[in-house]
N, C-alpha and C. Protein backbone atom coordinates (compact mmCIF):
# COMPACT_ATOMS: atom_id res chain seq x y z
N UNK A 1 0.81 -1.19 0.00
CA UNK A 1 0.00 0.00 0.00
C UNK A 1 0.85 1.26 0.00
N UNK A 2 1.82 1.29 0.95
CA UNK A 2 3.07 2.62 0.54
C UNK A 2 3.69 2.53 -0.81
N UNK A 3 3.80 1.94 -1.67
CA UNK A 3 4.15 1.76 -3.15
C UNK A 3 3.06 2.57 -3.65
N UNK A 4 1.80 2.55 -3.52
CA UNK A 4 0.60 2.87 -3.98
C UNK A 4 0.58 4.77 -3.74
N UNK A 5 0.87 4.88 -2.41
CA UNK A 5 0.76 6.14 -1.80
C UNK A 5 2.19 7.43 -2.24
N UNK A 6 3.22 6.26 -2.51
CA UNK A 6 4.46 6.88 -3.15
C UNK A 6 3.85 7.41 -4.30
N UNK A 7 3.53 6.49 -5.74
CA UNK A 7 3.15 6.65 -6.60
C UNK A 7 2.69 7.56 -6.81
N UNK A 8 1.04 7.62 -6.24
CA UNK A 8 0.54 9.02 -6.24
C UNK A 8 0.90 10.47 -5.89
N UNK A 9 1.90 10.12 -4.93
CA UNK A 9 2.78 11.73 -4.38
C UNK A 9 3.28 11.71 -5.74
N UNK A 10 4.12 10.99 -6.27
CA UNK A 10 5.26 10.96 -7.10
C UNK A 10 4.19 11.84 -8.88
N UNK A 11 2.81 11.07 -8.90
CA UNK A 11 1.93 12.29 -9.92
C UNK A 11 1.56 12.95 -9.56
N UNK A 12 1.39 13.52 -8.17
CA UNK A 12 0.51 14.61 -7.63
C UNK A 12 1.74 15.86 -7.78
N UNK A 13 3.25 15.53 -7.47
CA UNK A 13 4.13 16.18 -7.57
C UNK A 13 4.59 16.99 -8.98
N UNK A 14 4.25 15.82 -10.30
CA UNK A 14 4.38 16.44 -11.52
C UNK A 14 3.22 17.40 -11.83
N UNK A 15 2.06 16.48 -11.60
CA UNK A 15 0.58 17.24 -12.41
C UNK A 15 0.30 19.10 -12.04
N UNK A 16 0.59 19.06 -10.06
CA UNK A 16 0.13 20.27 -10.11
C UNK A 16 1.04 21.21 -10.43
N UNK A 17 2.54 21.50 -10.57
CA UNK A 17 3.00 22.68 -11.22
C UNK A 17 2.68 22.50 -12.67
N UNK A 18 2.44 21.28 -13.40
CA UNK A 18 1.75 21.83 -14.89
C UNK A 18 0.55 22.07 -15.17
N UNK A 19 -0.31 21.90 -13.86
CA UNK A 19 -1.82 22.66 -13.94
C UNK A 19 -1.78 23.79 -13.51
N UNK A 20 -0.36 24.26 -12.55
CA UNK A 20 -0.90 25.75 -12.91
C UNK A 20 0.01 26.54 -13.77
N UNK A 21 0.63 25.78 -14.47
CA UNK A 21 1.45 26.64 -16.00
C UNK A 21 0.58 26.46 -16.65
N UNK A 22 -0.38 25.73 -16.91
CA UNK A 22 -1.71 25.71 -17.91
C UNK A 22 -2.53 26.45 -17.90
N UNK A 23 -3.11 26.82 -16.58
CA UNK A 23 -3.64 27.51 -15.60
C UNK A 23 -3.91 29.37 -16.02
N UNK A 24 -2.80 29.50 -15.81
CA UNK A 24 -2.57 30.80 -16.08
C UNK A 24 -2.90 31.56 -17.76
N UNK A 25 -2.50 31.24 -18.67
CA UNK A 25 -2.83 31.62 -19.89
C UNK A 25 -4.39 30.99 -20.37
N UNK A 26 -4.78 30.05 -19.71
CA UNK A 26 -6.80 30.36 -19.87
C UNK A 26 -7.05 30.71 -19.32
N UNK A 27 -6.51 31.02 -18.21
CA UNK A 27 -7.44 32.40 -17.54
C UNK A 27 -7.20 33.83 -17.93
N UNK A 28 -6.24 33.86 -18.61
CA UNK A 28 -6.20 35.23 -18.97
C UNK A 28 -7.03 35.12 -20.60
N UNK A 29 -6.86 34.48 -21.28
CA UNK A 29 -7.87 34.09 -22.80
C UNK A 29 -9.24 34.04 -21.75
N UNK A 30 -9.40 33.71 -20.41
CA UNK A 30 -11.17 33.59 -20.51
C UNK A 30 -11.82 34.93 -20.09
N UNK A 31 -10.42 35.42 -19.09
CA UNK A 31 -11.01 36.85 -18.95
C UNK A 31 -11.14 38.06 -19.76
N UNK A 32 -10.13 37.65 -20.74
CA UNK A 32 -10.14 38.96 -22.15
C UNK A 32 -11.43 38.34 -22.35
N UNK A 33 -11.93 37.29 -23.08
CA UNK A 33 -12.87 36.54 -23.56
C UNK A 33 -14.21 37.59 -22.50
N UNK A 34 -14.20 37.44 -21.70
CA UNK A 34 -15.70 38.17 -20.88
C UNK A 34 -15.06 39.59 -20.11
N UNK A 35 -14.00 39.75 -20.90
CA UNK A 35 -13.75 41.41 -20.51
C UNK A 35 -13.51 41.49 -18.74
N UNK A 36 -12.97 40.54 -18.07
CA UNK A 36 -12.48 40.54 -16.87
C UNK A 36 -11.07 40.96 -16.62
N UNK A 37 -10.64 41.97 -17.18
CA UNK A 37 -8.96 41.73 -17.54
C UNK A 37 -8.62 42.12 -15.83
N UNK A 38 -9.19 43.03 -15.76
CA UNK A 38 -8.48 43.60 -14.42
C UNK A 38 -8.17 42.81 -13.39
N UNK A 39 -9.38 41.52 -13.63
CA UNK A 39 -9.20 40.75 -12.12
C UNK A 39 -8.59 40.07 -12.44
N UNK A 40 -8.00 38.96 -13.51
CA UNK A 40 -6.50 38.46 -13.69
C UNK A 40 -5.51 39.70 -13.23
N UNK A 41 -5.29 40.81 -14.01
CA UNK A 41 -4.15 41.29 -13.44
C UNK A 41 -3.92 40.89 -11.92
N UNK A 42 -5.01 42.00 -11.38
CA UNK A 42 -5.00 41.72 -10.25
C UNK A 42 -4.92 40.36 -9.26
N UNK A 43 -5.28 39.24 -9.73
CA UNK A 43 -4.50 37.56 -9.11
C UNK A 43 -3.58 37.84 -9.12
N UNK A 44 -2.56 38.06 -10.87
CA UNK A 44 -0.95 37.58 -11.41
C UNK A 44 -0.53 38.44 -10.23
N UNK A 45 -1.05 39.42 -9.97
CA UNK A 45 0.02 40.60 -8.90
C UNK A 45 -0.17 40.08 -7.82
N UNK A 46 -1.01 39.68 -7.10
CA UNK A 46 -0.93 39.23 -5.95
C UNK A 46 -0.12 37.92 -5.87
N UNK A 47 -0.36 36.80 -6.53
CA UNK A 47 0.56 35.89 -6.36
C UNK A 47 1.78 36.50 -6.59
N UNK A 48 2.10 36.87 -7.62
CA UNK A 48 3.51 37.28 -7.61
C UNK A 48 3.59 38.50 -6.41
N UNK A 49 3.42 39.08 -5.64
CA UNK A 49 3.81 39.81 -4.13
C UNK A 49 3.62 38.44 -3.38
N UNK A 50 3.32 37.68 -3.15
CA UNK A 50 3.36 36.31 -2.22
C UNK A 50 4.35 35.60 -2.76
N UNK A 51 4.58 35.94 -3.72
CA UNK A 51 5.82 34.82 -4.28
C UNK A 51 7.62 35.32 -4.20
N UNK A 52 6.95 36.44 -4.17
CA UNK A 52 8.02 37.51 -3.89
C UNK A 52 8.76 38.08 -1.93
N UNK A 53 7.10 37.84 -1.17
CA UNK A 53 8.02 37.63 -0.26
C UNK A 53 8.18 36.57 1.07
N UNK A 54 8.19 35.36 -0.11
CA UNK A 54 8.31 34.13 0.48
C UNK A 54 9.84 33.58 0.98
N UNK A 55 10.05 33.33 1.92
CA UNK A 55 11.36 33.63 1.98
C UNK A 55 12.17 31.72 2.03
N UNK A 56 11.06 30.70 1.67
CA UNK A 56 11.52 29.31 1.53
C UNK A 56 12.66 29.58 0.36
N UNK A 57 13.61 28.81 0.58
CA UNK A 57 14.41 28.52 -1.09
C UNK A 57 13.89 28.19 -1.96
N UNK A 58 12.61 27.64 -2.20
CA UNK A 58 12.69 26.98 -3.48
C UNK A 58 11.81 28.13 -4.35
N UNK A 59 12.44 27.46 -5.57
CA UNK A 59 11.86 29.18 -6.64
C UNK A 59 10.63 28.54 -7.47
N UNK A 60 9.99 27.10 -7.26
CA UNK A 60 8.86 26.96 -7.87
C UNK A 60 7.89 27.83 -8.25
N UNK A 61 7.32 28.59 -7.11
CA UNK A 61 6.16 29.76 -7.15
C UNK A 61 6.95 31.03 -8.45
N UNK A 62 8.18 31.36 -8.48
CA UNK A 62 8.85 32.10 -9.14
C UNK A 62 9.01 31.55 -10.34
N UNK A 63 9.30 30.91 -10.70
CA UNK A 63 9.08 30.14 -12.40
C UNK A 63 7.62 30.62 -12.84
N UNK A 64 6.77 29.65 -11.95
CA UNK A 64 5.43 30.00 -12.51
C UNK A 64 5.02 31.24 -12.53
N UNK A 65 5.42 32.12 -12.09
CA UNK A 65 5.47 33.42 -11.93
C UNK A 65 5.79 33.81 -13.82
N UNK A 66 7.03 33.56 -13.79
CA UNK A 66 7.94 33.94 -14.69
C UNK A 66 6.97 33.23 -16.47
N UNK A 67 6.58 32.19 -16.10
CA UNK A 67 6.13 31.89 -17.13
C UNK A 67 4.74 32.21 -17.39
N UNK A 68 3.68 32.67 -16.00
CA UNK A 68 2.61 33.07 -16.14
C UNK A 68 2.81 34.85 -16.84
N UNK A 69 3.94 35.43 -16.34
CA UNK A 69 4.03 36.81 -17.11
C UNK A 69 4.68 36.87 -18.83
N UNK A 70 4.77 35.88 -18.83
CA UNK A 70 5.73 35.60 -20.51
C UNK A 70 4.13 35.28 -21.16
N UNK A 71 3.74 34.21 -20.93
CA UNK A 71 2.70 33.67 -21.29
C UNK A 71 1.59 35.18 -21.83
N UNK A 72 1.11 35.73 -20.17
CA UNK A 72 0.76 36.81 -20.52
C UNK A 72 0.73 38.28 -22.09
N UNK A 73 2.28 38.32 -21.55
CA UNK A 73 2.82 39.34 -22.31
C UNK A 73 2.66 38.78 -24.18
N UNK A 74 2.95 37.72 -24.04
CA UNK A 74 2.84 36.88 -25.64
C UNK A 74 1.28 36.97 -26.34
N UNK A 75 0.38 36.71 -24.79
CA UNK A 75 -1.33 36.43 -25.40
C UNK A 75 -1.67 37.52 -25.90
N UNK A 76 -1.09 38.64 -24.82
CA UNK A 76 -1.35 40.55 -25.19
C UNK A 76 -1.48 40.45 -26.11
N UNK A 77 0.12 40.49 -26.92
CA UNK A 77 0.22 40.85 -27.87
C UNK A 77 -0.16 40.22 -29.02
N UNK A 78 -0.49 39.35 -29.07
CA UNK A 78 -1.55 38.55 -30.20
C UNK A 78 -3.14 39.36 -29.74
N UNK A 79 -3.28 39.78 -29.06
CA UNK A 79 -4.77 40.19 -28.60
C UNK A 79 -4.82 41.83 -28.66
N UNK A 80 -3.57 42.35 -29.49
CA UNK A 80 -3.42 44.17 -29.22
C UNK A 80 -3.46 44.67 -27.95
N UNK A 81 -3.61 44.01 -26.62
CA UNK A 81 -3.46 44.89 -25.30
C UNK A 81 -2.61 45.42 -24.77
N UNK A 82 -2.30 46.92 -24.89
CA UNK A 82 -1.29 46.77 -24.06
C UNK A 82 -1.07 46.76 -22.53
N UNK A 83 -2.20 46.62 -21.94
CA UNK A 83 -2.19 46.72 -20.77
C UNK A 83 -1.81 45.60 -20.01
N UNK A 84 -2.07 44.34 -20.99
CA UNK A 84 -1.62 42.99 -20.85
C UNK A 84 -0.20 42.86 -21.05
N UNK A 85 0.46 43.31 -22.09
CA UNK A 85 1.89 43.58 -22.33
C UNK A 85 2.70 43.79 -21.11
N UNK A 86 2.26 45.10 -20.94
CA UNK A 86 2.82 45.51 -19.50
C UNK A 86 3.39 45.30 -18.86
N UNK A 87 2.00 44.66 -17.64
CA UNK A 87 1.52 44.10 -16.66
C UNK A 87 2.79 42.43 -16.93
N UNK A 88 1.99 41.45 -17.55
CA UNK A 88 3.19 40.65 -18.09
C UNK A 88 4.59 40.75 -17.99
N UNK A 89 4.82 42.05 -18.57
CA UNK A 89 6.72 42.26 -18.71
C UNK A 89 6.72 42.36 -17.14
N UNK A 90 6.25 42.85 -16.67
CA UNK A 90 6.69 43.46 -15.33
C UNK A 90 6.32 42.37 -14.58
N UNK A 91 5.87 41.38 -14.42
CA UNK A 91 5.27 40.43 -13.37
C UNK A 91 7.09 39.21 -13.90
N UNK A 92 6.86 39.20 -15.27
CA UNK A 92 7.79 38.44 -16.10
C UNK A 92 9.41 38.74 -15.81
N UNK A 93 9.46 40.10 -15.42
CA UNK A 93 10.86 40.73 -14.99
C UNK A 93 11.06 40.87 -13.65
N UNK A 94 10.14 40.81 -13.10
CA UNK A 94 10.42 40.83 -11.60
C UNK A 94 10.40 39.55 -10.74
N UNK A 95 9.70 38.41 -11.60
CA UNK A 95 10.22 36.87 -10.94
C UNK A 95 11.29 36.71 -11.35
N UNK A 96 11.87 36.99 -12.58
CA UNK A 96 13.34 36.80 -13.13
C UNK A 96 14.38 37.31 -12.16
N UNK A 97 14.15 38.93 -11.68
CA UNK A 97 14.78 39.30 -10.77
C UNK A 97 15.10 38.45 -9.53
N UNK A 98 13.73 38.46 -9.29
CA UNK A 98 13.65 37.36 -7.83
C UNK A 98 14.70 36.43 -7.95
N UNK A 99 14.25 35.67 -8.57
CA UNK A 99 15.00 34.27 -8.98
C UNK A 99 16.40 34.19 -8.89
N UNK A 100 16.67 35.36 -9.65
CA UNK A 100 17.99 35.43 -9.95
C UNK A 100 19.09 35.91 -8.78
N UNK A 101 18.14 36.91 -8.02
CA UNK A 101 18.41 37.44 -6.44
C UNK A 101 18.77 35.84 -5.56
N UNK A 102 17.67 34.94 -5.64
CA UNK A 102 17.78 33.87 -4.62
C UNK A 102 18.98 32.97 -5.34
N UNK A 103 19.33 32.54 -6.42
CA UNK A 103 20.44 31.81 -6.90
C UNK A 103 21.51 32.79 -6.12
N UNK A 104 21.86 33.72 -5.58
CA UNK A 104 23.57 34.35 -5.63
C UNK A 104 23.37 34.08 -4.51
């Protein structure tokens, strides 16, 4: 039965950081989609200020960070926003920062 319980840690461990790299770019396509933009921004910023002043080592939350503002910034600009652009670069440059702060 611990073989069983390993296992499942061992997919529960992969699945959820790629549900929420998935995560992030339909929610921003569902909120352009019904004109919610503001309240995505407003999540991406808050997670990223929680992600920012988390003070564990590990930079998981900061990747997703990093790739939820790339992601962003890319959908913008296929979608003409620039408010999405932005918002993106800056969520996108400031986990990079982070990140790059906690590696030295």
């Amino acid at each position: 039965m611990s073989g069983l319980s390993f296992r499942l840690t061992e997919i529960r461990s992969f699945l959820l950081p790629v549900s929420q790299f998935v995560a992030w770019p339909i929610f921003f396509l569902l909120t352009s989609a019904i004109s919610q933009q503001p309240s995505y921004f407003l999540a991406l910023l808050l997670v990223l200020a929680a992600d920012v002043i988390d003070k564990s080592p590990r930079n998981r939350g900061l990747f997703r960070d990093l790739v939820a503002g790339g992601a962003t910034t890319v959908l913008a600009l296929f979608l003409n926003d620039l408010n999405g652009v932005v918002i993106g670069a800056i969520v996108a440059v400031a986990a990079t920062s982070r990140v790059v702060q906690k590696l030295n």
